[in-house]
Structure formats: structure tokens, C-alpha cells
C-alpha atoms as a PDB file:
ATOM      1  CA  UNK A   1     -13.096  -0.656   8.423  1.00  0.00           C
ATOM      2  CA  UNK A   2     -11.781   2.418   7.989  1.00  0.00           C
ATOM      3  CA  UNK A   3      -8.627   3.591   6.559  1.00  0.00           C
ATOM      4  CA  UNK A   4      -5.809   6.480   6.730  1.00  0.00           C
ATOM      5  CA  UNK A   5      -2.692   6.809   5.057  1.00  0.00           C
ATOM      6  CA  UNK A   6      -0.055   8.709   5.372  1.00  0.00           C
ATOM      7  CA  UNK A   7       3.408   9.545   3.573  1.00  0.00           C
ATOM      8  CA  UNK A   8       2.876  10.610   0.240  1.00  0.00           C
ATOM      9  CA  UNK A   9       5.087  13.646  -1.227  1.00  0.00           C
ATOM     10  CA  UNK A  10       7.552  14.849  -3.673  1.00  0.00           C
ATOM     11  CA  UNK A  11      11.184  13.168  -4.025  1.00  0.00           C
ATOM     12  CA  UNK A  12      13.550  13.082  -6.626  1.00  0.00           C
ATOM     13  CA  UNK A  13      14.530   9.706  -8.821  1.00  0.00           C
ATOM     14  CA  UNK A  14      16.578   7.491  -6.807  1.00  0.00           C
ATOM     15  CA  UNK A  15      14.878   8.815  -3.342  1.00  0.00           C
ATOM     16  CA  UNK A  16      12.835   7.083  -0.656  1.00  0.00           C
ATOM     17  CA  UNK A  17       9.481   7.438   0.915  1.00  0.00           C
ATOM     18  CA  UNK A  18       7.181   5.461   3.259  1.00  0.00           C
ATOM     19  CA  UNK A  19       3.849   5.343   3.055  1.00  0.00           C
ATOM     20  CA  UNK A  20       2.150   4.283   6.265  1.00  0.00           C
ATOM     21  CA  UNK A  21      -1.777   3.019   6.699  1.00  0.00           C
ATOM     22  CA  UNK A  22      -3.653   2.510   9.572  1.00  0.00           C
ATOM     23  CA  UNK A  23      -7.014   0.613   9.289  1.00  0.00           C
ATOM     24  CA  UNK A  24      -9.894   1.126  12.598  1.00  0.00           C
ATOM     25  CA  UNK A  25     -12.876  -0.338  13.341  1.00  0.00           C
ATOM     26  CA  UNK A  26     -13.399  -4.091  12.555  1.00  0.00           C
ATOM     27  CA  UNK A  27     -10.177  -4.886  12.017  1.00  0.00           C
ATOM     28  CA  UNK A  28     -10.066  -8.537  13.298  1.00  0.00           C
ATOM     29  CA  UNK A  29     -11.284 -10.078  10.046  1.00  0.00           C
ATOM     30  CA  UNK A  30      -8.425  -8.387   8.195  1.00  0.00           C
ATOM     31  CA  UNK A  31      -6.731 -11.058   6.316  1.00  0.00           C
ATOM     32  CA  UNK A  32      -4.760  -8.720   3.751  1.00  0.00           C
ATOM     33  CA  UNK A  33      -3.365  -5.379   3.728  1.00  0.00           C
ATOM     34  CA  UNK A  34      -1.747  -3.907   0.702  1.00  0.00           C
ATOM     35  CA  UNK A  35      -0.998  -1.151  -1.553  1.00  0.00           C
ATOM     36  CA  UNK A  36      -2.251  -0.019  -5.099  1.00  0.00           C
ATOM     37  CA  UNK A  37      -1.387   2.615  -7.158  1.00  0.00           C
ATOM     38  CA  UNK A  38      -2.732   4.464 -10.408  1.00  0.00           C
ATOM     39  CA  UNK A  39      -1.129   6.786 -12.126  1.00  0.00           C
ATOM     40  CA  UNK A  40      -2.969   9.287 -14.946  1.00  0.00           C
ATOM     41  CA  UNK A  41      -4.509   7.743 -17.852  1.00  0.00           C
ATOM     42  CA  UNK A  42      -4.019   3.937 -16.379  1.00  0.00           C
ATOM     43  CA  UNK A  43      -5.780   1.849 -14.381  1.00  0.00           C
ATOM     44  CA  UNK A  44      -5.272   1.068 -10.709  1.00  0.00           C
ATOM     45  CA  UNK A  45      -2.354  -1.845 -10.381  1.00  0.00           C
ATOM     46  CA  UNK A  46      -1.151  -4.077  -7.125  1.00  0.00           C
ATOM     47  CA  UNK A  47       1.841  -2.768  -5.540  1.00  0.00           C
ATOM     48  CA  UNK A  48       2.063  -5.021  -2.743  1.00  0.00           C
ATOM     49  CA  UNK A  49       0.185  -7.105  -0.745  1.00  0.00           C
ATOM     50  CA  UNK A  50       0.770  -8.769   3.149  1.00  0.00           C
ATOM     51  CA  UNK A  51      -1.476 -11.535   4.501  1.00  0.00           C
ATOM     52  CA  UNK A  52      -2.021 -11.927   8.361  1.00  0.00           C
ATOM     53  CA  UNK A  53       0.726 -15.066   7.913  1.00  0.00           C
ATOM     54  CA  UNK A  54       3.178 -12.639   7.032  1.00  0.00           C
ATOM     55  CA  UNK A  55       3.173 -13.431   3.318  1.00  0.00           C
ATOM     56  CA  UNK A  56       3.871 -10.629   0.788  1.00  0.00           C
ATOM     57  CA  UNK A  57       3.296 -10.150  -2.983  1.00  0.00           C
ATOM     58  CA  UNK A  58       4.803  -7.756  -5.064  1.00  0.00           C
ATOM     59  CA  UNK A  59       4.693  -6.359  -8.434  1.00  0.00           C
ATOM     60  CA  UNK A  60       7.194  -7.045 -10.626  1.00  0.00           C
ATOM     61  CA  UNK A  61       8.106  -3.706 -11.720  1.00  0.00           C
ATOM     62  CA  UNK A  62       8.577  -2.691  -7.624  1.00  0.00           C
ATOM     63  CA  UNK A  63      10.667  -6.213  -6.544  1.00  0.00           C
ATOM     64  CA  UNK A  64      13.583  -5.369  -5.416  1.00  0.00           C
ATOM     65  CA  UNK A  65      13.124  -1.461  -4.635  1.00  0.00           C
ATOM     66  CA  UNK A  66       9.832  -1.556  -2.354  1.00  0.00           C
ATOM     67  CA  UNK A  67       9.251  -3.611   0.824  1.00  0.00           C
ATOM     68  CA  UNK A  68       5.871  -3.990   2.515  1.00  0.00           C
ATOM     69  CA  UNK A  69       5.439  -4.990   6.361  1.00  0.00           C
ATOM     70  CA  UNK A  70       2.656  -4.871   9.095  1.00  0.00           C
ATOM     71  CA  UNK A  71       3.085  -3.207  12.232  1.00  0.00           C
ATOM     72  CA  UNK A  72       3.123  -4.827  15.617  1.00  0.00           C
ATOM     73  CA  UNK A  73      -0.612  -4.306  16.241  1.00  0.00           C
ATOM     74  CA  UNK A  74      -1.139  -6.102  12.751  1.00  0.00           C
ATOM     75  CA  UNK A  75      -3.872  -2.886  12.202  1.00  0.00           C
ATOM     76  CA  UNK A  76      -1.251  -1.097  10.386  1.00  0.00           C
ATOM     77  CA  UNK A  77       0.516  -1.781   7.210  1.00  0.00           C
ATOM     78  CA  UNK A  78       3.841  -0.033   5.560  1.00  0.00           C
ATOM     79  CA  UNK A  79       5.731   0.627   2.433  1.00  0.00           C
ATOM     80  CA  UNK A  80       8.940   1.532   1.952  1.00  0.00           C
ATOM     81  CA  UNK A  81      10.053   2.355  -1.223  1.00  0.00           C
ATOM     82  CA  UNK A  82      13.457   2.835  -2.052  1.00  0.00           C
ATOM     83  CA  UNK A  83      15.214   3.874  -5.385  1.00  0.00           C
ATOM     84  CA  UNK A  84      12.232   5.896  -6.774  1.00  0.00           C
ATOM     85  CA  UNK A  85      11.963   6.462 -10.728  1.00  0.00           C
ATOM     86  CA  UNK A  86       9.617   8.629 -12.035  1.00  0.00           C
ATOM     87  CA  UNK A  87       7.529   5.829 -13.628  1.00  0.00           C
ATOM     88  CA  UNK A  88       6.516   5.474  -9.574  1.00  0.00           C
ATOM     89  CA  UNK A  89       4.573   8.504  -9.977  1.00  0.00           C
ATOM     90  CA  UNK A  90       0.880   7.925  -8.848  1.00  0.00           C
ATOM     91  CA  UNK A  91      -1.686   8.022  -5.898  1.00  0.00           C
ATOM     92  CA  UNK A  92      -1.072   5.364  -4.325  1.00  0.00           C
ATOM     93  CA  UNK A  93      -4.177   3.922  -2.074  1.00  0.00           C
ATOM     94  CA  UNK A  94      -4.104   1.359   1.084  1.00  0.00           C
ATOM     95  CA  UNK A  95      -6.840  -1.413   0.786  1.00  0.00           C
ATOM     96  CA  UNK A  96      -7.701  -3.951   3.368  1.00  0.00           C
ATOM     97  CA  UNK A  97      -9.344  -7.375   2.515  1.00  0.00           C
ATOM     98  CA  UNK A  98     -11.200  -9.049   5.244  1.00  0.00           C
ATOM     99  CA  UNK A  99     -13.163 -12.608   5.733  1.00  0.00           C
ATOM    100  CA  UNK A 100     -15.730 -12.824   8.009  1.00  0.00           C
ATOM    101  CA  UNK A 101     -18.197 -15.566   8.055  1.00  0.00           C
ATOM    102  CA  UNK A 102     -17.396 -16.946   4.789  1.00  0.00           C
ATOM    103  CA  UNK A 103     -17.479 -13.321   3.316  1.00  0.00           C
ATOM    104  CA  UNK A 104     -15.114 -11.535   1.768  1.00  0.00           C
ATOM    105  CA  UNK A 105     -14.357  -7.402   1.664  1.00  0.00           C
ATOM    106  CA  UNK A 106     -12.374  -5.242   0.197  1.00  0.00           C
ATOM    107  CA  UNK A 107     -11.761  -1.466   1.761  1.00  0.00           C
ATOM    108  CA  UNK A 108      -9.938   1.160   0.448  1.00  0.00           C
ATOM    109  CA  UNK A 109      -8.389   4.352   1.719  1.00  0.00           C
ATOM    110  CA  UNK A 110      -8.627   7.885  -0.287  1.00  0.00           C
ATOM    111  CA  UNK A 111      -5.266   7.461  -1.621  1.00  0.00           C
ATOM    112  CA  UNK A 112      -1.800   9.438  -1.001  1.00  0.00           C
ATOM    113  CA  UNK A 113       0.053  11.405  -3.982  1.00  0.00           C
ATOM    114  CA  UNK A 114       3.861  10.239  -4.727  1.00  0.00           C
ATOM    115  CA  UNK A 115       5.350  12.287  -6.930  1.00  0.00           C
ATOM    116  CA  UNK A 116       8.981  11.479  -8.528  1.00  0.00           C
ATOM    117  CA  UNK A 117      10.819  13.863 -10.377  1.00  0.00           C
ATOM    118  CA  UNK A 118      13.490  13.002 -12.744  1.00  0.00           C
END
């Protein structure tokens, strides 16, 4: 599986951005898209996660502000995020989880910069 995201940038607190990923290749084991982040000096944290059945998972410190969804073709995954503080600041990176055959993957993307000024 391979994967591409899209919609990193600069914004200013209390802006929005979307971050869009598209996975290819062997995508019909995917049972879990999602987004982490990791921000200097830390170590990479959950952000949000989607199964296939539609159900989501967020961090605490995003509830509220950031909403994850799949596309249509269910090989693409979204986040908006609203209401930006700087403390969002990080590369944020897409990851895909499959199971196939009693197996279980995880794939990551090369990560997209977000950048919130205050």
C-alpha cells in the first residue's frame, strides 16, 4: 500500500486546514485509516483514526476541533481541522492498517508539515 497526502501549510491560530490521503495498491485489506502527528522533541501521537465501519477515534486534545472521514471510494481518508492553536504544530503523517489472512499491517505516508502561528 502506498500512500500520499496532501494539505499541509501555514495558517494562523483559529484557522482551518484539510489534510487529504490517498492510499494505492492493495487497498482491499484496509481496515483503518488515520492520522498521526509529531511535533519537535515529542514522539509521534494518534490524531484520529476511521475503521472501514465508519467508526472514528480521536484524541482528546483534537475532539471537538478536528473531524476525520473516508471518501466515497473508502481508498481515501480526510481531516479537517478547524480552530487551529499553535500547539497543532507538527508533521502530521497518514497511516493505513490492513488485515489480510489473519495478518495485520501498518503503512505510513512521508508526512505533511502544519504549521500554526499564534
Amino acid at each position: 500500500v502506498q500512500l500520499q497526502a496532501f494539505g499541509g501549510g501555514l495558517v494562523q491560530a483559529g484557522g482551518s486546514l484539510r489534510l487529504s490521503c490517498a492510499a494505492s495498491g492493495s487497498t482491499s485489506g484496509i481496515y483503518r485509516m488515520g492520522w498521526y502527528r509529531q511535533a519537535p522533541g515529542k514522539q509521534r501521537e494518534l490524531v484520529a483514526t476511521i475503521t472501514s465501519g465508519g467508526r472514528t477515534n480521536y484524541a482528546d486534545s483534537v475532539k471537538g476541533r478536528f473531524t476525520i472521514s473516508r471518501g466515497d471510494a473508502k481508498n481515501t481518508v480526510y481531516l479537517q481541522m478547524n480552530s487551529l492553536k499553535p500547539e497543532d504544530t507538527a508533521v502530521y503523517y497518514c497511516n493505513v492498517y490492513t488485515w489480510v489472512l489473519q495478518d495485520g499491517m501498518d503503512y505510513w505516508g512521508a508526512g505533511t508539515q502544519v504549521t500554526v502561528s499564534s
